[in-house]
C-alpha atoms as a PDB file:
ATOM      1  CA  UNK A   1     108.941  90.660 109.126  1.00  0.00           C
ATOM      2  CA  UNK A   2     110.259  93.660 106.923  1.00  0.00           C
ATOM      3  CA  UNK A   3     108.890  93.387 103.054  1.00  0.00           C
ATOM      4  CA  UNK A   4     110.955  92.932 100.250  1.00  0.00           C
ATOM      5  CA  UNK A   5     110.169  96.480  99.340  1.00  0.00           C
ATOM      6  CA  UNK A   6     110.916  97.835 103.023  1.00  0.00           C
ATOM      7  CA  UNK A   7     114.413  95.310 103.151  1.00  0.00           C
ATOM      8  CA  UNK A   8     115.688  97.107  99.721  1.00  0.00           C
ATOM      9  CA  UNK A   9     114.636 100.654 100.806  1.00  0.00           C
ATOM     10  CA  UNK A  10     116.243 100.191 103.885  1.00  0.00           C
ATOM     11  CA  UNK A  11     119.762  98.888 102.218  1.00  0.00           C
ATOM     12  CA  UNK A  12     119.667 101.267  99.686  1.00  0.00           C
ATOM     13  CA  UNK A  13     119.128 104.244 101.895  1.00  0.00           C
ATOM     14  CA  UNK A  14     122.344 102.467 103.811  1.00  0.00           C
ATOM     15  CA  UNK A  15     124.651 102.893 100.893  1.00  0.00           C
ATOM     16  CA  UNK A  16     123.124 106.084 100.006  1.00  0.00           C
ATOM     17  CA  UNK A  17     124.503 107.386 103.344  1.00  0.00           C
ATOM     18  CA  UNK A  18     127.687 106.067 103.441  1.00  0.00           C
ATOM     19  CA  UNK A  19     128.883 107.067  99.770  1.00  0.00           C
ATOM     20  CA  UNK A  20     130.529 110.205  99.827  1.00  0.00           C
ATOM     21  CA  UNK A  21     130.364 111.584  96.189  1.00  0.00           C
ATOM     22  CA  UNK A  22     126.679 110.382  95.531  1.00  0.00           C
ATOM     23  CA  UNK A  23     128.191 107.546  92.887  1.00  0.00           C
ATOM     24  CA  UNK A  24     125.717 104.670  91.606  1.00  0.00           C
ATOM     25  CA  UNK A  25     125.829 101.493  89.907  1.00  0.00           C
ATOM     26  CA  UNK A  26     123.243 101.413  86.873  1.00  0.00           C
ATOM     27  CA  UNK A  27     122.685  97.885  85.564  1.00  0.00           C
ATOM     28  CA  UNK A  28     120.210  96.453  83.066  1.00  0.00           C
ATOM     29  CA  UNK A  29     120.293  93.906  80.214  1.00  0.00           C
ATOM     30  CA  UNK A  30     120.481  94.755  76.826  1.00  0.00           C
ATOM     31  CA  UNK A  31     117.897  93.188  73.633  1.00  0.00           C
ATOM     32  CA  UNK A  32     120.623  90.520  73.690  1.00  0.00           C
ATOM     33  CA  UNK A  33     120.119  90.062  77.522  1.00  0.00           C
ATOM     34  CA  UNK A  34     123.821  90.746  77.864  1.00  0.00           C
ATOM     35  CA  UNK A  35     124.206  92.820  81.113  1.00  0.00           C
ATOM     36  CA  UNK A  36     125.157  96.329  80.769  1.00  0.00           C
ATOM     37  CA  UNK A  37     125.814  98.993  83.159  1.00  0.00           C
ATOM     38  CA  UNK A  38     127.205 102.733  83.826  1.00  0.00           C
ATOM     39  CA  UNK A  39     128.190 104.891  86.622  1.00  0.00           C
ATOM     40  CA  UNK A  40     126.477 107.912  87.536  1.00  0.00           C
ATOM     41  CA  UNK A  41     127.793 110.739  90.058  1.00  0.00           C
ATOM     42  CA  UNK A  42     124.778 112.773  89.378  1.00  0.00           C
ATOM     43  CA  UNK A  43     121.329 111.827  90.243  1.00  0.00           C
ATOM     44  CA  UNK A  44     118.424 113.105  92.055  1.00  0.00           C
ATOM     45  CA  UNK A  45     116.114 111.005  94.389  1.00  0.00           C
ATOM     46  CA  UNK A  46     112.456 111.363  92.865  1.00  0.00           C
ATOM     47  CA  UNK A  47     110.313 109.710  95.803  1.00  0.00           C
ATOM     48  CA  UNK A  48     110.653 107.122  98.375  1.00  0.00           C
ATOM     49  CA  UNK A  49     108.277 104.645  98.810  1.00  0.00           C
ATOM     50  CA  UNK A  50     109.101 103.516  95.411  1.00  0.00           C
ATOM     51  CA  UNK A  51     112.668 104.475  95.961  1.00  0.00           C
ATOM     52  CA  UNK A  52     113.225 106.489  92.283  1.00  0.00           C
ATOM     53  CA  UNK A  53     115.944 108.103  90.782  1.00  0.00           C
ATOM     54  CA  UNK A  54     116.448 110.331  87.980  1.00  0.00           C
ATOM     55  CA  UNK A  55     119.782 110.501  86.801  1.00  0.00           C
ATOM     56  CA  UNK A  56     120.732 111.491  82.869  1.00  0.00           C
ATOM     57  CA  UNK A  57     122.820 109.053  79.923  1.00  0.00           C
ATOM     58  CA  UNK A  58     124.771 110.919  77.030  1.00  0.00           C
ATOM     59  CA  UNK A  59     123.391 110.474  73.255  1.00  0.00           C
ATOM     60  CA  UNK A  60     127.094 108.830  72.788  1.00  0.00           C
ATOM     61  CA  UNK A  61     126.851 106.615  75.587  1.00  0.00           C
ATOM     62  CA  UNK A  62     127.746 102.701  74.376  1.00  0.00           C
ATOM     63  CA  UNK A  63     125.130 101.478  76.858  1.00  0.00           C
ATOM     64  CA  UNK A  64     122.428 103.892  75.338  1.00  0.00           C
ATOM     65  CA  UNK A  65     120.630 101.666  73.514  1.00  0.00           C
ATOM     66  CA  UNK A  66     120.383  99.136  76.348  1.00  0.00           C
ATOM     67  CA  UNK A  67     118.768 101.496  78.643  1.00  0.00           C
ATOM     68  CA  UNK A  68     116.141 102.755  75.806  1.00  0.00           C
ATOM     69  CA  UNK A  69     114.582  99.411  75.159  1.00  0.00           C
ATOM     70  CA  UNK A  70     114.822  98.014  78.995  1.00  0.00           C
ATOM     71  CA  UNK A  71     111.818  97.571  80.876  1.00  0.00           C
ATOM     72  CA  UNK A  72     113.829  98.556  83.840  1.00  0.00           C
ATOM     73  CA  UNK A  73     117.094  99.102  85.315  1.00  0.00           C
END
């Protein structure tokens, strides 16, 4: 039986495959926990096993602030 941690890599290198442009779905909650999310065509895979991204958020962004005080996304 495949680990929670193996299941998600595995689905998540899935999608990664079969998008085209490289466009992901950020989601997180804000202080309020009212969800809030962006989309991101540019990002870099940072390691695997955790699988990390590093992908960038403009200054002006409305979901800025959500993303600075989340524990994680």
């Amino acid at each position: 039986m495949f680990s929670f941690v193996a299941q998600a890599f595995f689905w998540f290198e899935c999608l990664r495959s079969e998008l085209a442009q490289g466009v992901i779905l950020l989601q997180t909650d804000d202080p309020a926990a009212r969800p809030s999310g962006i989309t991101a065509n540019s990002y870099s895979s940072v390691s695997l096993p955790p699988p990390l991204l590093s992908w960038n958020i403009a200054k002006v962004s409305n979901s800025l602030h959500a993303y600075l005080a989340a524990e994680y996304f």
